[in-house]
N, C-alpha and C. Protein backbone atom coordinates (compact mmCIF):
# COMPACT_ATOMS: atom_id res chain seq x y z
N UNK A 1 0.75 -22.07 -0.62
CA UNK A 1 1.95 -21.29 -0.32
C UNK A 1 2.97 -22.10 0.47
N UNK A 2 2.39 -22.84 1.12
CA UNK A 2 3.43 -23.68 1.72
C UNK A 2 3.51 -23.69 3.33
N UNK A 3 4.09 -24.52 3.96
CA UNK A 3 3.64 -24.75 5.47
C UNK A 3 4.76 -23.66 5.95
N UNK A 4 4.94 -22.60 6.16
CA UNK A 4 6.02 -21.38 6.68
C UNK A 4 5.35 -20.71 7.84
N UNK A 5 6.34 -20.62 9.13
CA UNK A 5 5.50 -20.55 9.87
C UNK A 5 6.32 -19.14 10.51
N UNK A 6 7.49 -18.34 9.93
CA UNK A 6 8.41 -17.20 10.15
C UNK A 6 7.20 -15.83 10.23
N UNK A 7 6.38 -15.65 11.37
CA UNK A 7 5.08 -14.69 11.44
C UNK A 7 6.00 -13.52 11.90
N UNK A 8 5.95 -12.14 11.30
CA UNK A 8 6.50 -11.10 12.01
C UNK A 8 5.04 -10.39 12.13
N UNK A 9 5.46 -9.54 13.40
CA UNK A 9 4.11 -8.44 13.97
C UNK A 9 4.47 -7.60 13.98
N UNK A 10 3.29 -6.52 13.20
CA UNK A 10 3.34 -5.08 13.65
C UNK A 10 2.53 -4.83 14.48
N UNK A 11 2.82 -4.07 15.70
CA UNK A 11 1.24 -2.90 16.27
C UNK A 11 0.84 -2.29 15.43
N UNK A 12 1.26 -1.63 14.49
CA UNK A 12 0.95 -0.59 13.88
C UNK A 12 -0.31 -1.19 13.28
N UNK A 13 -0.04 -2.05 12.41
CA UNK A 13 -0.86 -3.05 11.59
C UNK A 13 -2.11 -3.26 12.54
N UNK A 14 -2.04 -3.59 13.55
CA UNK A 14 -3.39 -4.05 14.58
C UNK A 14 -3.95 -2.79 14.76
N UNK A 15 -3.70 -1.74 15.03
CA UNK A 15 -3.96 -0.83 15.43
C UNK A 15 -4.93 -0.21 13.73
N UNK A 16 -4.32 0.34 13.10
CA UNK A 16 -5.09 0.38 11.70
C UNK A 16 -5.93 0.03 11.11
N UNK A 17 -5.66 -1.21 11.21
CA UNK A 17 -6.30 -2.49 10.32
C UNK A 17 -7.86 -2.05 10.06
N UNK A 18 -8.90 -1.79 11.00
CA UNK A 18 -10.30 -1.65 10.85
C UNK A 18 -10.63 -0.47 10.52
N UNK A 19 -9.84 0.89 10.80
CA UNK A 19 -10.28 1.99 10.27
C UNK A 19 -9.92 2.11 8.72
N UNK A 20 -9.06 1.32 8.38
CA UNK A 20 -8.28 1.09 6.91
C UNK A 20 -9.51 0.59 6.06
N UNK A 21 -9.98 -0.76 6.72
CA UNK A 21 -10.39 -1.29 6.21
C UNK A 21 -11.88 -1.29 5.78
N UNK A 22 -12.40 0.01 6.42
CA UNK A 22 -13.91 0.36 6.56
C UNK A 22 -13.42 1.38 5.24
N UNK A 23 -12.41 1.84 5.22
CA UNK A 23 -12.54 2.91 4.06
C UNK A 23 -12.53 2.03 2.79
N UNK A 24 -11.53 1.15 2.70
CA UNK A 24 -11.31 -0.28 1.87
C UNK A 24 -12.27 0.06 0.94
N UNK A 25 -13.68 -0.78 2.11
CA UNK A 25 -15.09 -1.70 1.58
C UNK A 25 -15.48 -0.20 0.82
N UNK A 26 -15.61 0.85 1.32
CA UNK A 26 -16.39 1.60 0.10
C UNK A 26 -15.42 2.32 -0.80
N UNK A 27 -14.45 1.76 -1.64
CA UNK A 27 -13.06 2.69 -2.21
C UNK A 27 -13.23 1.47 -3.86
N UNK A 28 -12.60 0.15 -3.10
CA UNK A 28 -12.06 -0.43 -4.13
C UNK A 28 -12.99 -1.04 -4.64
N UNK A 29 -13.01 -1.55 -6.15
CA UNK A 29 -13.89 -1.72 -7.36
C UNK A 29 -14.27 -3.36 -6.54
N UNK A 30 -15.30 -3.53 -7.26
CA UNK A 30 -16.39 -5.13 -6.60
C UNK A 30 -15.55 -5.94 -7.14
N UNK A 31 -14.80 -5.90 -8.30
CA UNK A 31 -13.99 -7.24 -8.94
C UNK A 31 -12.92 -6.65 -9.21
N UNK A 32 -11.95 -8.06 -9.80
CA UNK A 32 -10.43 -8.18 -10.24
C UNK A 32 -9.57 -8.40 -9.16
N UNK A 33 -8.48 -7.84 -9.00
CA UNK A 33 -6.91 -7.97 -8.15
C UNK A 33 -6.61 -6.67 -7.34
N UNK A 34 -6.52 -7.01 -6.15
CA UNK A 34 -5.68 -5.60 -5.29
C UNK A 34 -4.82 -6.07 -5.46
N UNK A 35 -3.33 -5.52 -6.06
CA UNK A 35 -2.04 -5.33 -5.88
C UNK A 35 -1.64 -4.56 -4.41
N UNK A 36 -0.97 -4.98 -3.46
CA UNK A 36 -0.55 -4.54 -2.52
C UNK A 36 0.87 -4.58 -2.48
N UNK A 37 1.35 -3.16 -2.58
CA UNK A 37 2.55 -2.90 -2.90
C UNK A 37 3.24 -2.91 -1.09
N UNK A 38 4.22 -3.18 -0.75
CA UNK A 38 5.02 -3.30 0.31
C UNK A 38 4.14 -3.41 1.34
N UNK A 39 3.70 -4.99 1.23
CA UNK A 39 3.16 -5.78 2.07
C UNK A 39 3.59 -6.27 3.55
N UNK A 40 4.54 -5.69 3.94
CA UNK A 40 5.16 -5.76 5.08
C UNK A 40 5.21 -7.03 5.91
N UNK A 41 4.18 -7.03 6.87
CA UNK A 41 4.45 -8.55 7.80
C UNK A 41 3.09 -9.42 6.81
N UNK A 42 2.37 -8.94 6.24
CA UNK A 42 0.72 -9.25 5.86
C UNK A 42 -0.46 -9.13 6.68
N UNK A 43 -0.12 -8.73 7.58
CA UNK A 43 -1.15 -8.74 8.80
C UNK A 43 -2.72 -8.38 8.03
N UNK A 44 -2.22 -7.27 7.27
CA UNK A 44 -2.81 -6.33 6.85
C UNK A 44 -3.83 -7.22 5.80
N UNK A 45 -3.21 -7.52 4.82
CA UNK A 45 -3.82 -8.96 3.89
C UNK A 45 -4.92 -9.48 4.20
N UNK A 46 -4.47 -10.13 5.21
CA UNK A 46 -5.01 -11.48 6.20
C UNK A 46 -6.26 -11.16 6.33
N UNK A 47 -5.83 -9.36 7.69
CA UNK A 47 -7.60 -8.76 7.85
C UNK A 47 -8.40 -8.48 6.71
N UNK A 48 -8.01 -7.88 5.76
CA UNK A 48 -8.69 -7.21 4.64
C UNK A 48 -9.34 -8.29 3.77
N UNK A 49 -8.80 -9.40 3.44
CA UNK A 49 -9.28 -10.24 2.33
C UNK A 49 -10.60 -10.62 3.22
N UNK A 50 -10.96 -11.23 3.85
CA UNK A 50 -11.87 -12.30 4.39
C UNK A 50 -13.22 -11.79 4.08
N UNK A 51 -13.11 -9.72 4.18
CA UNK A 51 -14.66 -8.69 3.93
C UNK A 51 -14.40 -8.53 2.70
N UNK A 52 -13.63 -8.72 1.89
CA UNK A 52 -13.42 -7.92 0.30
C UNK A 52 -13.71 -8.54 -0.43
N UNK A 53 -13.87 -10.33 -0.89
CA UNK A 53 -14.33 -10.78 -1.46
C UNK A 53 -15.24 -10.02 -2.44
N UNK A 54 -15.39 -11.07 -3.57
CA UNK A 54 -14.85 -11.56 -4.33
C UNK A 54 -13.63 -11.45 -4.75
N UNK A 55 -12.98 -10.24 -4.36
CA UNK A 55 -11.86 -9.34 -4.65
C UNK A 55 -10.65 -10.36 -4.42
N UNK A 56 -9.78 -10.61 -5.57
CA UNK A 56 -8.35 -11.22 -5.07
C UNK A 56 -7.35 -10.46 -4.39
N UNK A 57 -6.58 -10.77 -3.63
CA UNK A 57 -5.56 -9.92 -3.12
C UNK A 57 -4.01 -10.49 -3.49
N UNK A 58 -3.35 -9.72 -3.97
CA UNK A 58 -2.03 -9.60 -4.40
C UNK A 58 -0.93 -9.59 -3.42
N UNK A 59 -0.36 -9.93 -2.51
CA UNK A 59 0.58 -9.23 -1.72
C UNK A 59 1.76 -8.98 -2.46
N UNK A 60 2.71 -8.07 -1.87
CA UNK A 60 4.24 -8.08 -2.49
C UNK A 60 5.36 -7.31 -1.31
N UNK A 61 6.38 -7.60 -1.23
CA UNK A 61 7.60 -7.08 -0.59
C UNK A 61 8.83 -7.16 -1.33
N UNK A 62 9.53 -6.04 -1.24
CA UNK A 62 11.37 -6.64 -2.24
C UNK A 62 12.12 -7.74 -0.84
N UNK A 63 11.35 -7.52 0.37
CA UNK A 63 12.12 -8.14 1.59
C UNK A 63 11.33 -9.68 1.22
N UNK A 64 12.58 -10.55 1.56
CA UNK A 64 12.23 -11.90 1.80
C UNK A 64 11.90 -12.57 3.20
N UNK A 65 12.12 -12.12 4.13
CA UNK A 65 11.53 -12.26 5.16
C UNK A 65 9.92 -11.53 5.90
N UNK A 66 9.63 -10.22 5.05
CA UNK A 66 8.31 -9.83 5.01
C UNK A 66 7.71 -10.63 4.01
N UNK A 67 8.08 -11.42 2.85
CA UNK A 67 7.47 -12.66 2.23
C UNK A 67 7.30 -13.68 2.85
N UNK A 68 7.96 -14.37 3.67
CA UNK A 68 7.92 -15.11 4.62
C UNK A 68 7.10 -15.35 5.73
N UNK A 69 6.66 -13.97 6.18
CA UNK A 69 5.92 -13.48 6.88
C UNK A 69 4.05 -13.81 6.26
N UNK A 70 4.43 -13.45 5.17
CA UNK A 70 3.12 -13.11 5.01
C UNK A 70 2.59 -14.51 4.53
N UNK A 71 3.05 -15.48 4.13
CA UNK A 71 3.28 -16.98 3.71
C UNK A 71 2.56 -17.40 5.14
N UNK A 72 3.46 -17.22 6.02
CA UNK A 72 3.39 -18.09 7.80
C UNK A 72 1.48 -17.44 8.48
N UNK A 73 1.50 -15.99 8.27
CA UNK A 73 0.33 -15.67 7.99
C UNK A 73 -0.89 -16.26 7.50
N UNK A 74 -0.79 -16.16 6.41
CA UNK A 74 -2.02 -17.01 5.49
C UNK A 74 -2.29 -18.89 5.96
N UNK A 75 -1.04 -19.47 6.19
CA UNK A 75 -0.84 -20.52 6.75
C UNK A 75 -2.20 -20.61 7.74
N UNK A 76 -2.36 -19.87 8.66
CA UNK A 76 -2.86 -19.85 9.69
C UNK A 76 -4.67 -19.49 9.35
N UNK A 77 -4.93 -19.19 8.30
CA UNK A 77 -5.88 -18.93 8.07
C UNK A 77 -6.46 -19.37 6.49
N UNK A 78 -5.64 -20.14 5.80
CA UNK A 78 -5.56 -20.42 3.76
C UNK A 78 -6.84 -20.06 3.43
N UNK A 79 -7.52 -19.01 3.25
CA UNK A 79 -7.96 -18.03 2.43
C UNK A 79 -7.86 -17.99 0.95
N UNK A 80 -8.56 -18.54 0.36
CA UNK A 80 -8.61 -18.92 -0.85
C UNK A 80 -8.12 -17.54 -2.42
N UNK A 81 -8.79 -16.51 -1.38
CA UNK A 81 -8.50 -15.36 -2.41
C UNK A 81 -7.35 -14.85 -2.12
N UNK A 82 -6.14 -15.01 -1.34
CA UNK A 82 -4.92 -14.25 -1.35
C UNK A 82 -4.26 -15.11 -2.18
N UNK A 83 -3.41 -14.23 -3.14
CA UNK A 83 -1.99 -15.06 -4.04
C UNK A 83 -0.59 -14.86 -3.53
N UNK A 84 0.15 -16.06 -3.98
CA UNK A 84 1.19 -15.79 -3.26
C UNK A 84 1.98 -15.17 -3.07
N UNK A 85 3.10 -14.65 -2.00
CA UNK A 85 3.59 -13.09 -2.29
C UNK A 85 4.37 -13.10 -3.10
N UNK A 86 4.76 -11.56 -3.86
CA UNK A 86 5.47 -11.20 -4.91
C UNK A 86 6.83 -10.35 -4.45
N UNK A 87 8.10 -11.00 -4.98
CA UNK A 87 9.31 -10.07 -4.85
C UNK A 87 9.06 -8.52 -5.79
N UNK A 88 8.73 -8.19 -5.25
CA UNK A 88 8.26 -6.83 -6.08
C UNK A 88 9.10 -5.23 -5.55
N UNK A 89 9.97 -4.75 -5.80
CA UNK A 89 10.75 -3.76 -5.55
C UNK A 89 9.58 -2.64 -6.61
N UNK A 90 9.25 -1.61 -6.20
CA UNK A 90 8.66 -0.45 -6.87
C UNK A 90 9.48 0.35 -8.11
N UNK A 91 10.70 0.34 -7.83
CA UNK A 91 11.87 0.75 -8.54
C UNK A 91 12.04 -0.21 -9.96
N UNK A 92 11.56 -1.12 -9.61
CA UNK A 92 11.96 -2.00 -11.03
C UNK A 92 11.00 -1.46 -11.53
N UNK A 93 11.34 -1.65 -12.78
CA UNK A 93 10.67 -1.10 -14.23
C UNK A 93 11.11 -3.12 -15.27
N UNK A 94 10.04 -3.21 -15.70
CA UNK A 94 8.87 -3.70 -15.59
C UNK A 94 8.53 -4.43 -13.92
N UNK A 95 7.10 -3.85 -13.40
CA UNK A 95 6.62 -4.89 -12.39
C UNK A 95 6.77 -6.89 -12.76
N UNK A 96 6.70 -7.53 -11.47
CA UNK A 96 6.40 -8.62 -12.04
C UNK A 96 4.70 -9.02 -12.46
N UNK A 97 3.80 -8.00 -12.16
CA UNK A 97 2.56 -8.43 -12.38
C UNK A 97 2.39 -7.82 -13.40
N UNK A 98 3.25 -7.00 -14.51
CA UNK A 98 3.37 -6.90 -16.03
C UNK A 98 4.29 -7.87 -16.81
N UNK A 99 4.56 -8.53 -16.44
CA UNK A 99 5.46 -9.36 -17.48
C UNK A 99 4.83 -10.71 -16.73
N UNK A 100 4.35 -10.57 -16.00
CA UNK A 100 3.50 -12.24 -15.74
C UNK A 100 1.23 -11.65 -15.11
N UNK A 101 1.02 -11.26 -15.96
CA UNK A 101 -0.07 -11.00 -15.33
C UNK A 101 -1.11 -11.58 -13.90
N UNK A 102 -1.72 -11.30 -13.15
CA UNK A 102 -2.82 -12.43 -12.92
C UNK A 102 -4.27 -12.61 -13.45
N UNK A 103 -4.56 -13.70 -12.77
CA UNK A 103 -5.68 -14.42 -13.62
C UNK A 103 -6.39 -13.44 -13.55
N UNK A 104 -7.15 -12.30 -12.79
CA UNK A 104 -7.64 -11.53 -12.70
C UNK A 104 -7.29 -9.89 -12.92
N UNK A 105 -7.62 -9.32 -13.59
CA UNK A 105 -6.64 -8.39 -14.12
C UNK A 105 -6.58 -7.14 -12.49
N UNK A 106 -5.39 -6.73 -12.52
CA UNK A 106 -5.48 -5.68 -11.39
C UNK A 106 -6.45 -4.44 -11.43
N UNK A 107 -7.07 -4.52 -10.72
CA UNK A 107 -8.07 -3.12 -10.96
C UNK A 107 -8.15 -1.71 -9.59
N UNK A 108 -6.89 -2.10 -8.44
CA UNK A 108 -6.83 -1.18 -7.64
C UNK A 108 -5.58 -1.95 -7.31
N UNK A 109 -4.62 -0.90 -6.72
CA UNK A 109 -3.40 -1.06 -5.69
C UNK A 109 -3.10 -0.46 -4.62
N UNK A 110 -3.12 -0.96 -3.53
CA UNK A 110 -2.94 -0.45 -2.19
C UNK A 110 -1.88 -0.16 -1.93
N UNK A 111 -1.22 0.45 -0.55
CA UNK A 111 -0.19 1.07 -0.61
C UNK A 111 0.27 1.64 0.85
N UNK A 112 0.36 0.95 2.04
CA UNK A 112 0.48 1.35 3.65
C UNK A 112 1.37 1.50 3.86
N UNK A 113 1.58 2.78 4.37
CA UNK A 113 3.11 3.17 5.38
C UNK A 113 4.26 2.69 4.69
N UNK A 114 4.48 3.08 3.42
CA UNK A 114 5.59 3.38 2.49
C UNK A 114 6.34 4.39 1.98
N UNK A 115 5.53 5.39 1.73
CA UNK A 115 5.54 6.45 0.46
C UNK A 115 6.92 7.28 2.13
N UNK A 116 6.48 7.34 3.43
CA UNK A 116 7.33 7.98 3.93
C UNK A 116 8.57 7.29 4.60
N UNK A 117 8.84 5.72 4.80
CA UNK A 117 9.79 4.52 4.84
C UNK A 117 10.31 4.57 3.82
N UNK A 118 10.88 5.10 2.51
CA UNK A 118 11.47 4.73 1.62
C UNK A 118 11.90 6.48 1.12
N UNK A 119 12.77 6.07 -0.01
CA UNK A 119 13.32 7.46 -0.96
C UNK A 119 12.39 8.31 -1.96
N UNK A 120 12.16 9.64 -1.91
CA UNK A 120 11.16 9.92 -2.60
C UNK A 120 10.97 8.84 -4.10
N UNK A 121 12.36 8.32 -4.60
CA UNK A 121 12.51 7.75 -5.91
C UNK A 121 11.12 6.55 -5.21
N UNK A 122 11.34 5.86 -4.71
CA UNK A 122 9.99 4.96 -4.50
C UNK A 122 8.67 5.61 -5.03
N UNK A 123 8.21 6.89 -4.51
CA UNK A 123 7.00 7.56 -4.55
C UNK A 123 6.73 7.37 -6.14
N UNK A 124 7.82 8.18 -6.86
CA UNK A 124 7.98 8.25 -7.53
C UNK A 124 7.31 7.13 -8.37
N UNK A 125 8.03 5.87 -8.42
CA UNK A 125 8.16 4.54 -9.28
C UNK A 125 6.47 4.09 -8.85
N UNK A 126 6.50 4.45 -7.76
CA UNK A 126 5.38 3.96 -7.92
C UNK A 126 4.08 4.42 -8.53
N UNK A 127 3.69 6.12 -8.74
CA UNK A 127 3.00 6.78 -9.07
C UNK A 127 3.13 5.76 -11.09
N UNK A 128 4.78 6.11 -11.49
CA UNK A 128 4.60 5.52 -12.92
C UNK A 128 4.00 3.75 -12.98
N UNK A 129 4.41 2.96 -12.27
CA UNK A 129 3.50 2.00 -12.18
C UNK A 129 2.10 1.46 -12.23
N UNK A 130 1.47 2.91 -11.17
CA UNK A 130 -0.24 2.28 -11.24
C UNK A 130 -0.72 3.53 -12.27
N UNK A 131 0.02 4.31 -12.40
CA UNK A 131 -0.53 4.85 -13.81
C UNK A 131 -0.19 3.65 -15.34
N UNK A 132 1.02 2.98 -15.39
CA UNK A 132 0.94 1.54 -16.41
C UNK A 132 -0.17 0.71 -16.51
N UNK A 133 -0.26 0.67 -15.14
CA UNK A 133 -0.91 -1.07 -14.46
C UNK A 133 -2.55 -0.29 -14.65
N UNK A 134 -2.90 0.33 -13.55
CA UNK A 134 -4.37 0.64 -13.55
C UNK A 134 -5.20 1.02 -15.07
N UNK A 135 -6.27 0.33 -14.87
CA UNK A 135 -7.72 0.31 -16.08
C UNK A 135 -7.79 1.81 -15.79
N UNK A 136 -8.88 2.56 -16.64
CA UNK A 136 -9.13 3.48 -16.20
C UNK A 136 -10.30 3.46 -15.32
N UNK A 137 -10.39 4.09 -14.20
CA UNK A 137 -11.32 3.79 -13.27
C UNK A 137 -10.66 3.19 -12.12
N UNK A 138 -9.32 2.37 -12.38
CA UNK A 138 -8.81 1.76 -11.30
C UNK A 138 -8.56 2.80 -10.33
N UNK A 139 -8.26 2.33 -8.74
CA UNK A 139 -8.02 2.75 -7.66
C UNK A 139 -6.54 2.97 -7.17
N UNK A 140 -5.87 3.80 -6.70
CA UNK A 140 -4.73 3.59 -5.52
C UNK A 140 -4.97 4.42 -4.53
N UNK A 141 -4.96 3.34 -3.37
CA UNK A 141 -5.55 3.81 -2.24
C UNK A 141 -4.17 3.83 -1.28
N UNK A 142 -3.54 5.34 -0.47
CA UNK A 142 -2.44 4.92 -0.05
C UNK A 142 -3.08 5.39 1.56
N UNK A 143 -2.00 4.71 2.22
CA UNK A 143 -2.63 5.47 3.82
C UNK A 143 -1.16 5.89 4.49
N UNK A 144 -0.57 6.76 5.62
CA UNK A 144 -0.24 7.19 6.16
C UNK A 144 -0.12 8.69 6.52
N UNK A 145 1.13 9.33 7.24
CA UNK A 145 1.05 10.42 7.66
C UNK A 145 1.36 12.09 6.21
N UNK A 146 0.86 12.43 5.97
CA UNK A 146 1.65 13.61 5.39
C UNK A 146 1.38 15.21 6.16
N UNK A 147 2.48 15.77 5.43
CA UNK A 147 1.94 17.41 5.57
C UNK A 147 1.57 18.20 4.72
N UNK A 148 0.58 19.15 4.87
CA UNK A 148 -0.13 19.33 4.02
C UNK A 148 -0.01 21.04 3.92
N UNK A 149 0.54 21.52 2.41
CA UNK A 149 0.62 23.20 2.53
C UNK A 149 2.12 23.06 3.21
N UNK A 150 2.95 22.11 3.48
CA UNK A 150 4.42 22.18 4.12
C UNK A 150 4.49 21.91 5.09
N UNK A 151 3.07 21.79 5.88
CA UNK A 151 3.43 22.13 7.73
C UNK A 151 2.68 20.75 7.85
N UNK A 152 3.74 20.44 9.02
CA UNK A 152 3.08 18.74 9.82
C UNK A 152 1.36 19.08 10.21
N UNK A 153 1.05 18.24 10.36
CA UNK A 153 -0.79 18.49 10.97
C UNK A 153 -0.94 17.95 12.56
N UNK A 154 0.31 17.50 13.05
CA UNK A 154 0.01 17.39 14.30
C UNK A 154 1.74 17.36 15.28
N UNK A 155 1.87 17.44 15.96
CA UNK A 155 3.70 17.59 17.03
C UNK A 155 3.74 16.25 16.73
N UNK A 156 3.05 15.17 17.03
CA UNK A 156 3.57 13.87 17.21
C UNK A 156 4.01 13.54 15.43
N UNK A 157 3.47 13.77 14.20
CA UNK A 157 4.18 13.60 13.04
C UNK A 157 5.41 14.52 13.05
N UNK A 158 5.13 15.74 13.42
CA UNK A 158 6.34 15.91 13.61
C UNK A 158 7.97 15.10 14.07
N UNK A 159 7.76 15.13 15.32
CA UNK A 159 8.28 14.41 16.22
C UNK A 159 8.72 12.66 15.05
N UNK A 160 7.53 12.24 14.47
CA UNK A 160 7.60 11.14 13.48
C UNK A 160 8.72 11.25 12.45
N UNK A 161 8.92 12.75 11.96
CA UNK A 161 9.36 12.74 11.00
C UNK A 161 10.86 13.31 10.65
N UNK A 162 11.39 13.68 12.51
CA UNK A 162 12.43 13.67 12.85
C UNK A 162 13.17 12.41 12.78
N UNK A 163 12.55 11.66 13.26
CA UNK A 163 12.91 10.11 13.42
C UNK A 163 13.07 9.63 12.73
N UNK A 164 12.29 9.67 11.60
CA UNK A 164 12.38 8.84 10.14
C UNK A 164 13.61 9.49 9.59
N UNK A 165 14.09 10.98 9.44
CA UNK A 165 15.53 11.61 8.88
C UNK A 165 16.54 10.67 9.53
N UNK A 166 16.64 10.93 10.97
CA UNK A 166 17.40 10.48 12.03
C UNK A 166 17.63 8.95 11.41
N UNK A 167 16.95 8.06 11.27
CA UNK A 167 17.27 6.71 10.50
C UNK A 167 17.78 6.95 9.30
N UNK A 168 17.09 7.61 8.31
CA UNK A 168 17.58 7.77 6.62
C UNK A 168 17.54 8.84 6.44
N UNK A 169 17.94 9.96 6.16
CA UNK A 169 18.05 10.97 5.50
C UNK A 169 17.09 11.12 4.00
N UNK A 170 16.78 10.03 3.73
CA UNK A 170 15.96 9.97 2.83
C UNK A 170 14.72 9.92 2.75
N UNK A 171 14.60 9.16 3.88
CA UNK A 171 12.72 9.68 4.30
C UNK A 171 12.63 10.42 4.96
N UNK A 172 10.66 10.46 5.25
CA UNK A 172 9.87 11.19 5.71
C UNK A 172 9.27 11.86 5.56
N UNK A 173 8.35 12.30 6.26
CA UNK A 173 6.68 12.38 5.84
C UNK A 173 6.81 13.43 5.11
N UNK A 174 5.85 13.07 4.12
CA UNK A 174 6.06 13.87 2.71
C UNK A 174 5.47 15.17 2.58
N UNK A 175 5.26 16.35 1.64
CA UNK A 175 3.88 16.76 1.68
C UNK A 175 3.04 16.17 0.54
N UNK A 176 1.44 16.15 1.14
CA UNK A 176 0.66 15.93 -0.03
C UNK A 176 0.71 16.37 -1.04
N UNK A 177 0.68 17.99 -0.85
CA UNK A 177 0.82 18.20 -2.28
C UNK A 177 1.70 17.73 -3.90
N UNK A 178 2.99 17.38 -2.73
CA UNK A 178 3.80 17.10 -3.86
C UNK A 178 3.30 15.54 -4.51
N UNK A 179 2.95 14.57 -3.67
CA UNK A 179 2.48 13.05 -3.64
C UNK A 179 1.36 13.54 -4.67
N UNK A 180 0.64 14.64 -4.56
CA UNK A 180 -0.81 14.41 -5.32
C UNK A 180 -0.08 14.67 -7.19
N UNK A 181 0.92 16.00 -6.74
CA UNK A 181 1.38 16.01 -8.22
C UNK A 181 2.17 15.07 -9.07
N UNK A 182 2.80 14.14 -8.04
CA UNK A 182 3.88 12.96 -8.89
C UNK A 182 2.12 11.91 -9.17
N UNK A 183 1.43 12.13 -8.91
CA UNK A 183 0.40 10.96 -9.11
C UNK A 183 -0.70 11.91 -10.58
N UNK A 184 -0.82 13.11 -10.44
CA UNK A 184 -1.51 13.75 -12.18
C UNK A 184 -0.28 13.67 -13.02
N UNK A 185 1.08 13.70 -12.76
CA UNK A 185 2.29 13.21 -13.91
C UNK A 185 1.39 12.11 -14.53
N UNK A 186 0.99 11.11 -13.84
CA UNK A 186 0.88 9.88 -14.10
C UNK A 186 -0.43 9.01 -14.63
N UNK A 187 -1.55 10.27 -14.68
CA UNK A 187 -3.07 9.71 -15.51
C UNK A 187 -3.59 9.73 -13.98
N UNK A 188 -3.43 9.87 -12.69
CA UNK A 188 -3.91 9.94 -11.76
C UNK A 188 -4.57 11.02 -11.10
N UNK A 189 -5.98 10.65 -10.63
CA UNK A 189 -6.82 12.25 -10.07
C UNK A 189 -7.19 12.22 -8.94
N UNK A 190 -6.79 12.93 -7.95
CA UNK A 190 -6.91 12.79 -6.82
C UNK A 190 -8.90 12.64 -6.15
N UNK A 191 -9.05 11.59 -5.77
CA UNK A 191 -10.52 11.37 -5.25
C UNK A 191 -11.11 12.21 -3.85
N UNK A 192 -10.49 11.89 -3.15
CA UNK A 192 -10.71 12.26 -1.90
C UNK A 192 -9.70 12.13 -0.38
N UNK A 193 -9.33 12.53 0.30
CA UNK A 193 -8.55 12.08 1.33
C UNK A 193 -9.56 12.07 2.66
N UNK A 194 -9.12 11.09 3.48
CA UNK A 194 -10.15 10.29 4.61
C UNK A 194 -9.26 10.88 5.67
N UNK A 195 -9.81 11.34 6.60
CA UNK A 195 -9.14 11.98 8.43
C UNK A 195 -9.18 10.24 8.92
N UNK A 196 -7.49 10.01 9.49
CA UNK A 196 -7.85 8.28 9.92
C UNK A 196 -7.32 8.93 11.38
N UNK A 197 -7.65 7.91 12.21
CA UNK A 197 -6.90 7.79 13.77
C UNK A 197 -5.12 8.27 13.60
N UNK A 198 -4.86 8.55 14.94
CA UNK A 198 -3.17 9.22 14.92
C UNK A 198 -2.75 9.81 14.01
N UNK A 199 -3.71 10.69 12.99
CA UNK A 199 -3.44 12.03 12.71
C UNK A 199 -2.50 11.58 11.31
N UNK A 200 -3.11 10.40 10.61
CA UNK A 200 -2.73 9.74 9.10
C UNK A 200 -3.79 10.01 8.32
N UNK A 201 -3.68 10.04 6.97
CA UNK A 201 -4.91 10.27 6.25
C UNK A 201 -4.87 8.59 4.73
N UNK A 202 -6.00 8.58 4.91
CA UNK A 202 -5.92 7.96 3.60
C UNK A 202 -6.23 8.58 1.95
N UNK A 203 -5.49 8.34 1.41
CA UNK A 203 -5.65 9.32 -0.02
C UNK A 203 -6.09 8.49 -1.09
N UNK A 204 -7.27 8.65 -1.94
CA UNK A 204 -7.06 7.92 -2.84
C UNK A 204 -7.52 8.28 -4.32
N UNK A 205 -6.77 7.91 -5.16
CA UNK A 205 -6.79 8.33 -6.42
C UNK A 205 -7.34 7.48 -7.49
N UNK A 206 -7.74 8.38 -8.19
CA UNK A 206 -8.37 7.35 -9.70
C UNK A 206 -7.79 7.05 -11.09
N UNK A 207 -7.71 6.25 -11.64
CA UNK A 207 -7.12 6.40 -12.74
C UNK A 207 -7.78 7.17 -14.15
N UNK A 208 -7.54 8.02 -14.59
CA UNK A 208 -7.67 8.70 -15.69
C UNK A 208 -8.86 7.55 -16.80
């Protein structure tokens, strides 16, 4: 990837990382490619690849400086199974990991603290994507906050999801229900959802 040494940090990311990643090890398939859709700083990457093996990991961001990031990252640790990151916007129609495959075909896509940072149209693009992309059997495993039945599940998402309007008018925390139905549009069946720390859940779905 190259000697880049531009590292951005999340807490959030440190903070997560092991409860994420215990759900990870028993979720995603023993072989092929995690696609990791809005890969942010990579922090996330970094931790996850080293236990997931054999498993390749995919990163991607439309930001070039969260590419950058995740480059200066790996630097620090060259990890044989991460590939290099992908300009990947969710909104485009074709992905770049459909019009250029990898060596390993994708067989799950991850998905952290997005679906409520962005415009429902993201949710959206992305649900038609890993319904394209995913085998049947494949995985998308997403993690953050939702509400569930309409109503927040705790004051502090609340409070979260004031904030997120207050920045964009376009986000914020979603309800599940609706996330579970843009994902059966799409050959997707909802598996199970995981209770994580600070009152986030992880959701994850199967492919048809």
């Amino acid at each position: 990837m190259g000697n880049v040494r531009e590292k951005l940090s999340s807490p959030a990311a440190a903070r997560n990382r092991d409860p994420i990643l215990d759900v990870l090890k028993v979720t995603l398939p023993r072989e092929g490619t995690v696609l990791e859709i809005a890969s942010g700083t990579g922090e996330h990457a970094i931790h996850f690849t080293g236990s997931l093996t054999p498993l390749l990991w995919q990163p991607s961001d439309p930001d070039r400086a969260c590419r950058h990031s995740i480059q200066g990252w790996w630097w620090d640790v060259q990890l044989n199974n991460i590939l290099p990151p992908l300009n990947l916007d969710v909104r485009d129609d074709p992905w770049p990991v459909e019009t250029t495959p990898p060596e390993q075909p994708i067989t799950s896509i991850v998905c952290i603290n997005m679906i409520h940072i962005s415009p429902w149209e993201a949710t959206e693009s992305l649900m038609r994507g890993a319904g394209r992309i995913l085998p049947k059997g494949g995985i998308l495993y997403l993690y953050g906050p939702y509400k569930e039945n309409g109503e927040h599940t705790a004051p502090s998402n609340e409070a979260f999801d004031r904030s997120l309007k207050e920045r964009n008018p376009e986000w914020g925390v979603r309800n599940l229900e609706d996330v579970v139905a843009e994902a059966e549009k799409n050959g997707l069946t909802l598996l199970r959802t995981v209770d994580m720390p600070a009152n986030n859940l992880s959701v994850i779905f199967e492919k048809n």
